[in-house]
C-alpha atoms as a PDB file:
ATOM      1  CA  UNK A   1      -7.483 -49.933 -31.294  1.00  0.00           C
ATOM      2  CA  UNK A   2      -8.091 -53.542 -30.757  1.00  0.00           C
ATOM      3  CA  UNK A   3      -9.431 -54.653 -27.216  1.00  0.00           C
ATOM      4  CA  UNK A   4      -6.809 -56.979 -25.090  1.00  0.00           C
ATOM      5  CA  UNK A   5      -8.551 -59.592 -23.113  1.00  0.00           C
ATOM      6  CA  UNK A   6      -6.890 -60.045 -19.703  1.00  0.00           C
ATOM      7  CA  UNK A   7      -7.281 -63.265 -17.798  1.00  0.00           C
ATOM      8  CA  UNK A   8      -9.025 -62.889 -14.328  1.00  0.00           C
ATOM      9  CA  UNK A   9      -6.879 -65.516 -13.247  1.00  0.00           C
ATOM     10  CA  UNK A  10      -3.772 -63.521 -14.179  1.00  0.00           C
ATOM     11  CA  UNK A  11      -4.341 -60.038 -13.350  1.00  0.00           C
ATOM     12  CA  UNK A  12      -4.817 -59.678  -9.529  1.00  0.00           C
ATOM     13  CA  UNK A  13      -7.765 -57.934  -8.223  1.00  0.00           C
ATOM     14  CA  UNK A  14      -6.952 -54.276  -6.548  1.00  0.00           C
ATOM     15  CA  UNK A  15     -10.428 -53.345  -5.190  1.00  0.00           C
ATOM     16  CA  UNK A  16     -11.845 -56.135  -3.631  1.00  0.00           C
ATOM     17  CA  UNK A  17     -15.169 -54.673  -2.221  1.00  0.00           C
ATOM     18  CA  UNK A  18     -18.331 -56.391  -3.643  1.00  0.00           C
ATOM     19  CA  UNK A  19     -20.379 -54.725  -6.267  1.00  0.00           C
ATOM     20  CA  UNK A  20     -24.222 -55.687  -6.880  1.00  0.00           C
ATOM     21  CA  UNK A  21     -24.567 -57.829  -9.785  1.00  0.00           C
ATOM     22  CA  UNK A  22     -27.944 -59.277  -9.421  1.00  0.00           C
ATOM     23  CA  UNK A  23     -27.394 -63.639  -8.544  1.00  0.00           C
ATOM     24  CA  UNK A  24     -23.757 -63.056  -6.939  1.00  0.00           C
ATOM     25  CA  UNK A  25     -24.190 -62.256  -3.453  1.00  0.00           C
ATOM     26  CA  UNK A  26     -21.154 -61.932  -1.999  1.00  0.00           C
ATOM     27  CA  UNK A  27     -17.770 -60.736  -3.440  1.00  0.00           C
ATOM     28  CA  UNK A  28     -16.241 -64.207  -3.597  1.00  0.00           C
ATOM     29  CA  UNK A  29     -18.875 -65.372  -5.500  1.00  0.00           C
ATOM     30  CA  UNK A  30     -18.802 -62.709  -8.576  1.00  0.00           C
ATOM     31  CA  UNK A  31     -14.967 -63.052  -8.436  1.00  0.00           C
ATOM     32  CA  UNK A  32     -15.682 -66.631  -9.483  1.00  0.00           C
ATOM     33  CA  UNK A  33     -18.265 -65.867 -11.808  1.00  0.00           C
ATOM     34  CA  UNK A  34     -16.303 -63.183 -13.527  1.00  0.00           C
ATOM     35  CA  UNK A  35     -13.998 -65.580 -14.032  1.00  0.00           C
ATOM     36  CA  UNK A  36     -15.779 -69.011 -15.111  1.00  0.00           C
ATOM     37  CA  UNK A  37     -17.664 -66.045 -17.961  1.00  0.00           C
ATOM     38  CA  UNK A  38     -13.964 -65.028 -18.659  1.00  0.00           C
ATOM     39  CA  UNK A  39     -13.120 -69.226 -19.549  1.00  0.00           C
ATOM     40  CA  UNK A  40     -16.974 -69.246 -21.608  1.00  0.00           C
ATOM     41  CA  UNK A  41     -18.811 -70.907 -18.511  1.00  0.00           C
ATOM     42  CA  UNK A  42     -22.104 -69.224 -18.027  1.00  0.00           C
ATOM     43  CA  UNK A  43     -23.888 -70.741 -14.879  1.00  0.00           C
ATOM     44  CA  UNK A  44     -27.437 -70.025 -13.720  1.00  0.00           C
ATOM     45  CA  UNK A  45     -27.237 -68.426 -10.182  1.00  0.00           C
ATOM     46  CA  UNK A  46     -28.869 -68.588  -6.994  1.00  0.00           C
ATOM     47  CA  UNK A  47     -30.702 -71.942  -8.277  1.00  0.00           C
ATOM     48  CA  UNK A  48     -33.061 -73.896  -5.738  1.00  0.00           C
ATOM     49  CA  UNK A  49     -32.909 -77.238  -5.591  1.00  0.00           C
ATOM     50  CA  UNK A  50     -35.792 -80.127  -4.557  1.00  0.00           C
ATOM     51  CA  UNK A  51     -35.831 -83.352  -3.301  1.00  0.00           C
ATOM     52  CA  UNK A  52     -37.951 -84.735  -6.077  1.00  0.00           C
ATOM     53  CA  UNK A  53     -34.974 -83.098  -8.423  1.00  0.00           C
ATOM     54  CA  UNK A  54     -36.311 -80.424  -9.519  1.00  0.00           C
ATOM     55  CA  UNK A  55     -34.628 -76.676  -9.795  1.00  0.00           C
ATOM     56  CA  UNK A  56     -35.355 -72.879 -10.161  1.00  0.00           C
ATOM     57  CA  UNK A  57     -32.843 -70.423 -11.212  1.00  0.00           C
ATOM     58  CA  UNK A  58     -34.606 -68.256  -9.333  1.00  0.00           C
ATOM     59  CA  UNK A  59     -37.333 -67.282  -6.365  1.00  0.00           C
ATOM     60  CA  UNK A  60     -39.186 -65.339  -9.089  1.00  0.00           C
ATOM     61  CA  UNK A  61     -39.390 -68.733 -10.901  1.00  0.00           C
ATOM     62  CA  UNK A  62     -40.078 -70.681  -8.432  1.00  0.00           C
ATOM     63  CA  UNK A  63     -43.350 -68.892  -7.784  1.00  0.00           C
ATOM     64  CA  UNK A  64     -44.340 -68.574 -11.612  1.00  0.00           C
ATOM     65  CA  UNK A  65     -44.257 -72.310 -10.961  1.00  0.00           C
ATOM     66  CA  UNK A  66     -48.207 -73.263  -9.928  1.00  0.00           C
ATOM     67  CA  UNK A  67     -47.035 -76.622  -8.858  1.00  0.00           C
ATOM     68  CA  UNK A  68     -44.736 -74.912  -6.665  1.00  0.00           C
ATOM     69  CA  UNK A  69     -46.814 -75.938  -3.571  1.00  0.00           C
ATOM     70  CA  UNK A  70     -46.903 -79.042  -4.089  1.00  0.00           C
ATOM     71  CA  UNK A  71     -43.359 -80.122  -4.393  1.00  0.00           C
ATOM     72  CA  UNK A  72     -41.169 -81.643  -1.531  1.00  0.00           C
ATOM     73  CA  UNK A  73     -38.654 -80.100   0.729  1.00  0.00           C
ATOM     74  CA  UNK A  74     -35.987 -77.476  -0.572  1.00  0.00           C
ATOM     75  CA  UNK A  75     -32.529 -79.113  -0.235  1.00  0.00           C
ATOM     76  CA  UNK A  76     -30.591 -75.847  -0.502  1.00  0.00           C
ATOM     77  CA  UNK A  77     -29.609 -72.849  -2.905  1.00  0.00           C
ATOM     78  CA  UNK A  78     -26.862 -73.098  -4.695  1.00  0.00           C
ATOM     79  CA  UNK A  79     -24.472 -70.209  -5.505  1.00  0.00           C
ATOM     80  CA  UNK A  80     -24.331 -71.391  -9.484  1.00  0.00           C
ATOM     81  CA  UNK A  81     -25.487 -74.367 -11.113  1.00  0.00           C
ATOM     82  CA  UNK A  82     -24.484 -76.037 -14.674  1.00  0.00           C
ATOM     83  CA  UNK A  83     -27.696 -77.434 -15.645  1.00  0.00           C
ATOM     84  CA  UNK A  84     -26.385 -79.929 -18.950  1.00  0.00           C
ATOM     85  CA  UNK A  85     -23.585 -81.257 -16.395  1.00  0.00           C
ATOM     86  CA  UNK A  86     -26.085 -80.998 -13.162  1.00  0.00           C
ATOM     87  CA  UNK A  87     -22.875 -79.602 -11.282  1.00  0.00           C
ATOM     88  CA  UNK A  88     -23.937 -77.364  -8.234  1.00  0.00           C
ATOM     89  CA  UNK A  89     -20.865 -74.874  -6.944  1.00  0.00           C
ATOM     90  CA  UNK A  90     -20.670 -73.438  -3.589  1.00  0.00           C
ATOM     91  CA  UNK A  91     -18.297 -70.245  -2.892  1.00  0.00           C
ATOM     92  CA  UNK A  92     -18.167 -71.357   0.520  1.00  0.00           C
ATOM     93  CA  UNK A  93     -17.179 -68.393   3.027  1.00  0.00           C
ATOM     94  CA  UNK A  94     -15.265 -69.178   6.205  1.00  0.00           C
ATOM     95  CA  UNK A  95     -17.914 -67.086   8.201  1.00  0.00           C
ATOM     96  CA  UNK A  96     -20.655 -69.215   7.166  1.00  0.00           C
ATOM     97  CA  UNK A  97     -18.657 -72.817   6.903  1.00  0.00           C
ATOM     98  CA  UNK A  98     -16.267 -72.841   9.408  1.00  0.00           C
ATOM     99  CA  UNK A  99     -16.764 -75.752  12.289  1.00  0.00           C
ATOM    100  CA  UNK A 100     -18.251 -79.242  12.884  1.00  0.00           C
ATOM    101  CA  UNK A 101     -21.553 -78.152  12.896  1.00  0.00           C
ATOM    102  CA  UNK A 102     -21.534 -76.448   9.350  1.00  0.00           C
ATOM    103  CA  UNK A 103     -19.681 -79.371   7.839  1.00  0.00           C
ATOM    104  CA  UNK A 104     -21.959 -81.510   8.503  1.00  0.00           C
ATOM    105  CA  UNK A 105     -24.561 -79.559   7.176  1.00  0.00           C
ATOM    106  CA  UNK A 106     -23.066 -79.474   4.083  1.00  0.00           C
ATOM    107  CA  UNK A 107     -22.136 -83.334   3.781  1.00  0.00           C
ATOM    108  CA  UNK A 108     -25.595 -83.354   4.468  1.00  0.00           C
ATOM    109  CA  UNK A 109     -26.502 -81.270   1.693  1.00  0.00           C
ATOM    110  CA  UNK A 110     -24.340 -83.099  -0.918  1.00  0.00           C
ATOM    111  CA  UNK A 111     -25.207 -86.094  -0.266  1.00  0.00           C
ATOM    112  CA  UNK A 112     -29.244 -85.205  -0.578  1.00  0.00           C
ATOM    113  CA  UNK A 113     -28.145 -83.185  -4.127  1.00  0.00           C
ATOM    114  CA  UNK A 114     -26.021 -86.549  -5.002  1.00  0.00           C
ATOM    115  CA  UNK A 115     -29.599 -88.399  -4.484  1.00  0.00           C
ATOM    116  CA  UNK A 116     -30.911 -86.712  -7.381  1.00  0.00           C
ATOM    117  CA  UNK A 117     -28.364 -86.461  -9.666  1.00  0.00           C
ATOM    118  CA  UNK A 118     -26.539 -83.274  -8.741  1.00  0.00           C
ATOM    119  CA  UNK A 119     -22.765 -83.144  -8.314  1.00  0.00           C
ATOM    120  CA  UNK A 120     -21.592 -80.810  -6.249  1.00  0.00           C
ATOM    121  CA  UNK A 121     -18.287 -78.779  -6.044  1.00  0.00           C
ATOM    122  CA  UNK A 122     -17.544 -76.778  -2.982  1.00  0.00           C
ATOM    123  CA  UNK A 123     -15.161 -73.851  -3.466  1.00  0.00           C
ATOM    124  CA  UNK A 124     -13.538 -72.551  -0.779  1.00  0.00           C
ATOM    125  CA  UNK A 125     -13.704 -68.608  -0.432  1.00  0.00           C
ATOM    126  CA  UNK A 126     -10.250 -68.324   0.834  1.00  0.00           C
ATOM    127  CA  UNK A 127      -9.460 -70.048  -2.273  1.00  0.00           C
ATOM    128  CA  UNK A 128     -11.299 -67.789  -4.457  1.00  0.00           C
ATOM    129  CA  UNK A 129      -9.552 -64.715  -2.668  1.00  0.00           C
ATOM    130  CA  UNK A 130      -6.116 -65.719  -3.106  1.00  0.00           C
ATOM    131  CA  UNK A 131      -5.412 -68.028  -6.588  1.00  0.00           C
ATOM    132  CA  UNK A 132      -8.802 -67.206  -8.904  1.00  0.00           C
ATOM    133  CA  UNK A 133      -7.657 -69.584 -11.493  1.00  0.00           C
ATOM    134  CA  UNK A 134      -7.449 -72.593  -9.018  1.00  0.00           C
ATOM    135  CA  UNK A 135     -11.072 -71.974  -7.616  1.00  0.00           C
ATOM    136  CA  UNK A 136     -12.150 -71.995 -11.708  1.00  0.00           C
ATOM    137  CA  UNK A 137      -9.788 -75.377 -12.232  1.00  0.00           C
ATOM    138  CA  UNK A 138     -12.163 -76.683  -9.113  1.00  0.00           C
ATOM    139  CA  UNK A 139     -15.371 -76.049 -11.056  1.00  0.00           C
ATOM    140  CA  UNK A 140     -14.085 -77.185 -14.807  1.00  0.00           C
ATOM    141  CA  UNK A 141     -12.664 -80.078 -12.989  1.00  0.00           C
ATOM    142  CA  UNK A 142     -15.908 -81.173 -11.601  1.00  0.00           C
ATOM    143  CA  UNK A 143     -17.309 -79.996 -15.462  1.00  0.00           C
ATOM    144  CA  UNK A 144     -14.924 -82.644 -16.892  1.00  0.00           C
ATOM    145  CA  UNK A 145     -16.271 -85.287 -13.956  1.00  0.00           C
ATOM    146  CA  UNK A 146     -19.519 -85.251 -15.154  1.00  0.00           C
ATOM    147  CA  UNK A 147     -19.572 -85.132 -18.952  1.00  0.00           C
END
């Protein structure tokens, strides 16, 4: 019997708790990823970012990396990153970006990833929760910006 592929974006989710899948930290952010895999995106996630430009899909990498110490200031991690496009994505969670404070902290961050090259598309978690397949237009939209 032949396998039917169901669309993420079409079939709504009935258990919503989070399962561990090592990179997606939250359940918001493996809905996403679930789904961008389902379309034949495949981002690197949990990726540190530098101000010098430089990136490490991971903190395991980061610390292979002997020049490690001598690089400047982390920027931020990103939830997933598309390295050939340089697009950084954000499931951003009302609990941790909700408020003046927190938005600026994050124009702050994009505009020090825009400095080196990084675009940077913010999805919001509320988003991701209630219409999957817009929150996945969000990131191939800002795919389609950059190539």
């Amino acid at each position: 019997m032949p396998l039917i592929a169901v669309s993420c974006s079409t079939a709504p989710f009935t258990k919503v708790e989070s399962r561990r899948v090592w990179g997606a930290e939250s359940a918001i952010e493996l809905f996403l990823f679930q789904e961008l895999l389902y379309r034949g995106l495949a981002p690197l996630l949990q990726v540190l970012f530098y101000d010098d430009g430089s990136f490490y899909p991971s903190l395991y990498h980061l610390w292979r990396d002997i020049e490690f110490r001598h690089t400047p200031g982390m920027i931020t991690e990103a939830d997933m990153f598309f390295p050939n496009e340089r697009v950084a994505v954000f499931c951003d969670s009302t609990k941790h970006h909700r408020g003046a404070k927190n938005a600026a902290k994050d124009r702050a961050v994009n505009q020090r990833l825009e400095a080196v090259g990084i675009r940077v598309a913010r999805v919001p978690g509320a988003v991701i929760a209630s219409d999957l397949g817009a929150a996945a237009d969000m990131v191939t939209d800002a795919l389609r910006e950059r190539a």
